[in-house]
N, C-alpha and C. Protein backbone atom coordinates (compact mmCIF):
# COMPACT_ATOMS: atom_id res chain seq x y z
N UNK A 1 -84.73 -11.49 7.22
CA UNK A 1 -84.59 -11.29 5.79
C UNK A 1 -85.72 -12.02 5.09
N UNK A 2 -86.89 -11.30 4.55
CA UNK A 2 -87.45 -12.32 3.90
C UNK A 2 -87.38 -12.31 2.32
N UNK A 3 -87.62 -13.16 2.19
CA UNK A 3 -87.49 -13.82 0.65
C UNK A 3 -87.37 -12.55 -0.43
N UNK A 4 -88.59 -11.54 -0.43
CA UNK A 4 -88.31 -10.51 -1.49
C UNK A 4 -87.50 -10.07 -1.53
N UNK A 5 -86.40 -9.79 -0.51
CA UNK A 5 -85.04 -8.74 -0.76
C UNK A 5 -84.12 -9.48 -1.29
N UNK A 6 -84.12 -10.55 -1.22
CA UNK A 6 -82.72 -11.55 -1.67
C UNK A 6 -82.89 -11.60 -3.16
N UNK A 7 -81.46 -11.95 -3.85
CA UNK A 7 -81.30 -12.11 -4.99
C UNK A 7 -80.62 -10.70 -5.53
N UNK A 8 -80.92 -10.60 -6.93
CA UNK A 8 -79.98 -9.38 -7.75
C UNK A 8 -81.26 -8.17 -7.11
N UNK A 9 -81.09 -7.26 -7.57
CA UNK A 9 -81.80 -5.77 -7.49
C UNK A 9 -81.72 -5.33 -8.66
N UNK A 10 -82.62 -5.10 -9.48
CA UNK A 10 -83.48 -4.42 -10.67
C UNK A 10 -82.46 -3.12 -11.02
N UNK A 11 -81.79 -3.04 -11.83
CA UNK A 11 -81.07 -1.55 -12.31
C UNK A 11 -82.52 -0.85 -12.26
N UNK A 12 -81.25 0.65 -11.74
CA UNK A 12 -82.46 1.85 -11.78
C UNK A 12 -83.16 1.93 -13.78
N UNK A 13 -84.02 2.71 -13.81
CA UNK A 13 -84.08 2.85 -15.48
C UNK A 13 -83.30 4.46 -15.02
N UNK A 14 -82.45 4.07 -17.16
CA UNK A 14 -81.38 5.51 -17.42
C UNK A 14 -82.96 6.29 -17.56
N UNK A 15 -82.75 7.84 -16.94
CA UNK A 15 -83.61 8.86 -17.20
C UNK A 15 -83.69 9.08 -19.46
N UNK A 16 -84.48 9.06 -19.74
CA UNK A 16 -84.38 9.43 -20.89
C UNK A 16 -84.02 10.52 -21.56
N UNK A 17 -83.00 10.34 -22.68
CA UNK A 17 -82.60 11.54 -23.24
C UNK A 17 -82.81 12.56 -23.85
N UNK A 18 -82.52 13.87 -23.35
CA UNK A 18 -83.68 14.97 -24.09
C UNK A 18 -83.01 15.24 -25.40
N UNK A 19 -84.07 15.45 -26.27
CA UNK A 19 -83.72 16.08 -27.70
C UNK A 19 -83.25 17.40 -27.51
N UNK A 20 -82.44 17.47 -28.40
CA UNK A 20 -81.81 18.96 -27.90
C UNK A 20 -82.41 19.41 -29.73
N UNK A 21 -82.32 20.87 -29.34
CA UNK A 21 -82.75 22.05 -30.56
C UNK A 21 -81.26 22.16 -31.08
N UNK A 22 -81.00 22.13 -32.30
CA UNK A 22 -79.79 22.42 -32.63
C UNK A 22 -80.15 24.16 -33.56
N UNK A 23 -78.96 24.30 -33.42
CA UNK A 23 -79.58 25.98 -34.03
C UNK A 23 -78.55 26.05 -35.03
N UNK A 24 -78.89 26.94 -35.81
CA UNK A 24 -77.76 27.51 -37.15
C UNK A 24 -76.75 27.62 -36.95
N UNK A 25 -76.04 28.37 -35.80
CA UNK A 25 -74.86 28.10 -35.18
C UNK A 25 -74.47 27.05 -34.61
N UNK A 26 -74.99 26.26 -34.20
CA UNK A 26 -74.96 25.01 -33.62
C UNK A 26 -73.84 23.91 -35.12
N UNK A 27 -74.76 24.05 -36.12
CA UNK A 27 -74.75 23.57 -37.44
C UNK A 27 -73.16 23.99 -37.83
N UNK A 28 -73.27 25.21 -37.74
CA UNK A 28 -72.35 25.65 -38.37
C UNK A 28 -70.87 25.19 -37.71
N UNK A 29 -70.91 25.36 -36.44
CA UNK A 29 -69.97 25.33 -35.84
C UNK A 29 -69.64 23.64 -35.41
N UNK A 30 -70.41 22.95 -35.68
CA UNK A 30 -70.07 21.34 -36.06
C UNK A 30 -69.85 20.86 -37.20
N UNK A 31 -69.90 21.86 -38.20
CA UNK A 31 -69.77 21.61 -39.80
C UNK A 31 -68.07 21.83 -39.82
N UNK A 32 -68.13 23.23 -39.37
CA UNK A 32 -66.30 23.74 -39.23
C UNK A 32 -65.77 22.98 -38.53
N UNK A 33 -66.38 22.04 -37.00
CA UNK A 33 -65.21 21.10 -36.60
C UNK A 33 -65.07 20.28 -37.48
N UNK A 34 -65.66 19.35 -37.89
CA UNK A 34 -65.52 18.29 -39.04
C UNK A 34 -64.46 18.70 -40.32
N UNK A 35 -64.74 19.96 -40.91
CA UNK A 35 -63.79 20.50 -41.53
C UNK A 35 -62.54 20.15 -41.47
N UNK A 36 -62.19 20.94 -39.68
CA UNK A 36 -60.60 21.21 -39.22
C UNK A 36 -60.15 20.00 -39.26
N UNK A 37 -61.27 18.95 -38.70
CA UNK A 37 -60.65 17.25 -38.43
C UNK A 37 -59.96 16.80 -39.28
N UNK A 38 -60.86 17.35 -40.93
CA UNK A 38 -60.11 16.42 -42.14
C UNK A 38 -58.81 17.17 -42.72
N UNK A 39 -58.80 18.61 -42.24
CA UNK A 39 -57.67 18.83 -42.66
C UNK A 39 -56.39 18.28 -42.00
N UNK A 40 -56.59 18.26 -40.44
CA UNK A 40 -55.67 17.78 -39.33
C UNK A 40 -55.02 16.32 -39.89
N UNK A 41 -56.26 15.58 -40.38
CA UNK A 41 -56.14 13.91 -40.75
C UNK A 41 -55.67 13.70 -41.87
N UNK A 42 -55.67 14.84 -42.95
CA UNK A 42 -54.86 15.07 -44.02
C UNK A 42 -53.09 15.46 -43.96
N UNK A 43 -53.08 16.30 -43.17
CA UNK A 43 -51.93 16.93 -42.42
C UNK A 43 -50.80 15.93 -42.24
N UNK A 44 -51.74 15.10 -41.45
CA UNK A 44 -51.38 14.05 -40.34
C UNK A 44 -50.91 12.91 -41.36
N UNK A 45 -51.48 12.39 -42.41
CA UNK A 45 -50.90 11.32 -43.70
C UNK A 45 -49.86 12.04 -44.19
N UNK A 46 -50.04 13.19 -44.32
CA UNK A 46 -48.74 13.63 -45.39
C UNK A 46 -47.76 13.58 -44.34
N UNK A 47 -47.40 14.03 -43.06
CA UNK A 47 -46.49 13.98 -42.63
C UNK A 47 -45.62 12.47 -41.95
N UNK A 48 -46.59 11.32 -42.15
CA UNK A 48 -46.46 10.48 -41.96
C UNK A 48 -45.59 9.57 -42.86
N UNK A 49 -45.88 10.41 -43.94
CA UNK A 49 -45.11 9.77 -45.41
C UNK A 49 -43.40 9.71 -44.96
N UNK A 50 -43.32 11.19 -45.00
CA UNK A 50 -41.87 12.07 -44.94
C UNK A 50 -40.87 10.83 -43.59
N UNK A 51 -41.15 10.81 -43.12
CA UNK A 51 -40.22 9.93 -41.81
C UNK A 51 -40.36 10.94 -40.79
N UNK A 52 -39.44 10.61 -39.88
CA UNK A 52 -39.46 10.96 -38.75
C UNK A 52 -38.47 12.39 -38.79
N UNK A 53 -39.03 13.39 -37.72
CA UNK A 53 -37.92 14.69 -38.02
C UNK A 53 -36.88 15.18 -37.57
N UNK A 54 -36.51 14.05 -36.98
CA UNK A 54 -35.33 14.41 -35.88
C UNK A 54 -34.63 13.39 -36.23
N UNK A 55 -33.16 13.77 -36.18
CA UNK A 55 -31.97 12.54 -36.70
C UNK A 55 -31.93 11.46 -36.03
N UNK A 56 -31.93 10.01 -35.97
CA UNK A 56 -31.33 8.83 -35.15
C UNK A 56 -29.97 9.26 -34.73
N UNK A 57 -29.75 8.58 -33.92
CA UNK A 57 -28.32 8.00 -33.44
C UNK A 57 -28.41 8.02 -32.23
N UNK A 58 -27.07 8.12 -31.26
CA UNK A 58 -27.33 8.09 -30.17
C UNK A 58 -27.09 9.27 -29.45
N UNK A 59 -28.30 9.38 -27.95
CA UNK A 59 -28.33 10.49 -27.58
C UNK A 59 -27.14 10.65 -26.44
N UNK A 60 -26.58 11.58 -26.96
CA UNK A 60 -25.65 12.32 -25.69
C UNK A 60 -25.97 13.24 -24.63
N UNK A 61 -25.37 12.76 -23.15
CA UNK A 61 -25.88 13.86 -22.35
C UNK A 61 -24.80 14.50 -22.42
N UNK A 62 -25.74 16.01 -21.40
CA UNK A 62 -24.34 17.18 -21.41
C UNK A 62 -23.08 16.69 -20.17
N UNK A 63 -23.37 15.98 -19.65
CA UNK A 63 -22.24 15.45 -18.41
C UNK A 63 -20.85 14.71 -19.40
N UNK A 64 -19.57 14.71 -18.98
CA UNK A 64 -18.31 14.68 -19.34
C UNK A 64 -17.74 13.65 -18.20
């Protein structure tokens, strides 16, 4: 074993990231997800207000 191999080992380097072309559809169709998100996240507060939709108490099984 001589001396150079010992110790830590150098991380590989990350390959660098390619720029990607975004296209009109590209645009568009990340504009409309963002959209759906805020309506979902809107959705999602209002129903949060209301309580829960199913009654408490206790659950019964069907066995006798």
């Amino acid at each position: 074993m001589s001396g150079r191999e010992g110790g830590k080992k150098k991380p590989l380097k990350a390959p660098k990231k390619q720029s990607k072309d975004v296209d009109d559809e590209d645009m568009a169709f990340q504009q409309k997800k963002r959209e759906e998100e805020k309506k979902l996240k809107e959705l999602q507060a209002k129903a949060a207000g209301k309580g829960p939709l199913t009654s408490g108490g206790i659950k019964k099984s069907g066995k006798k």
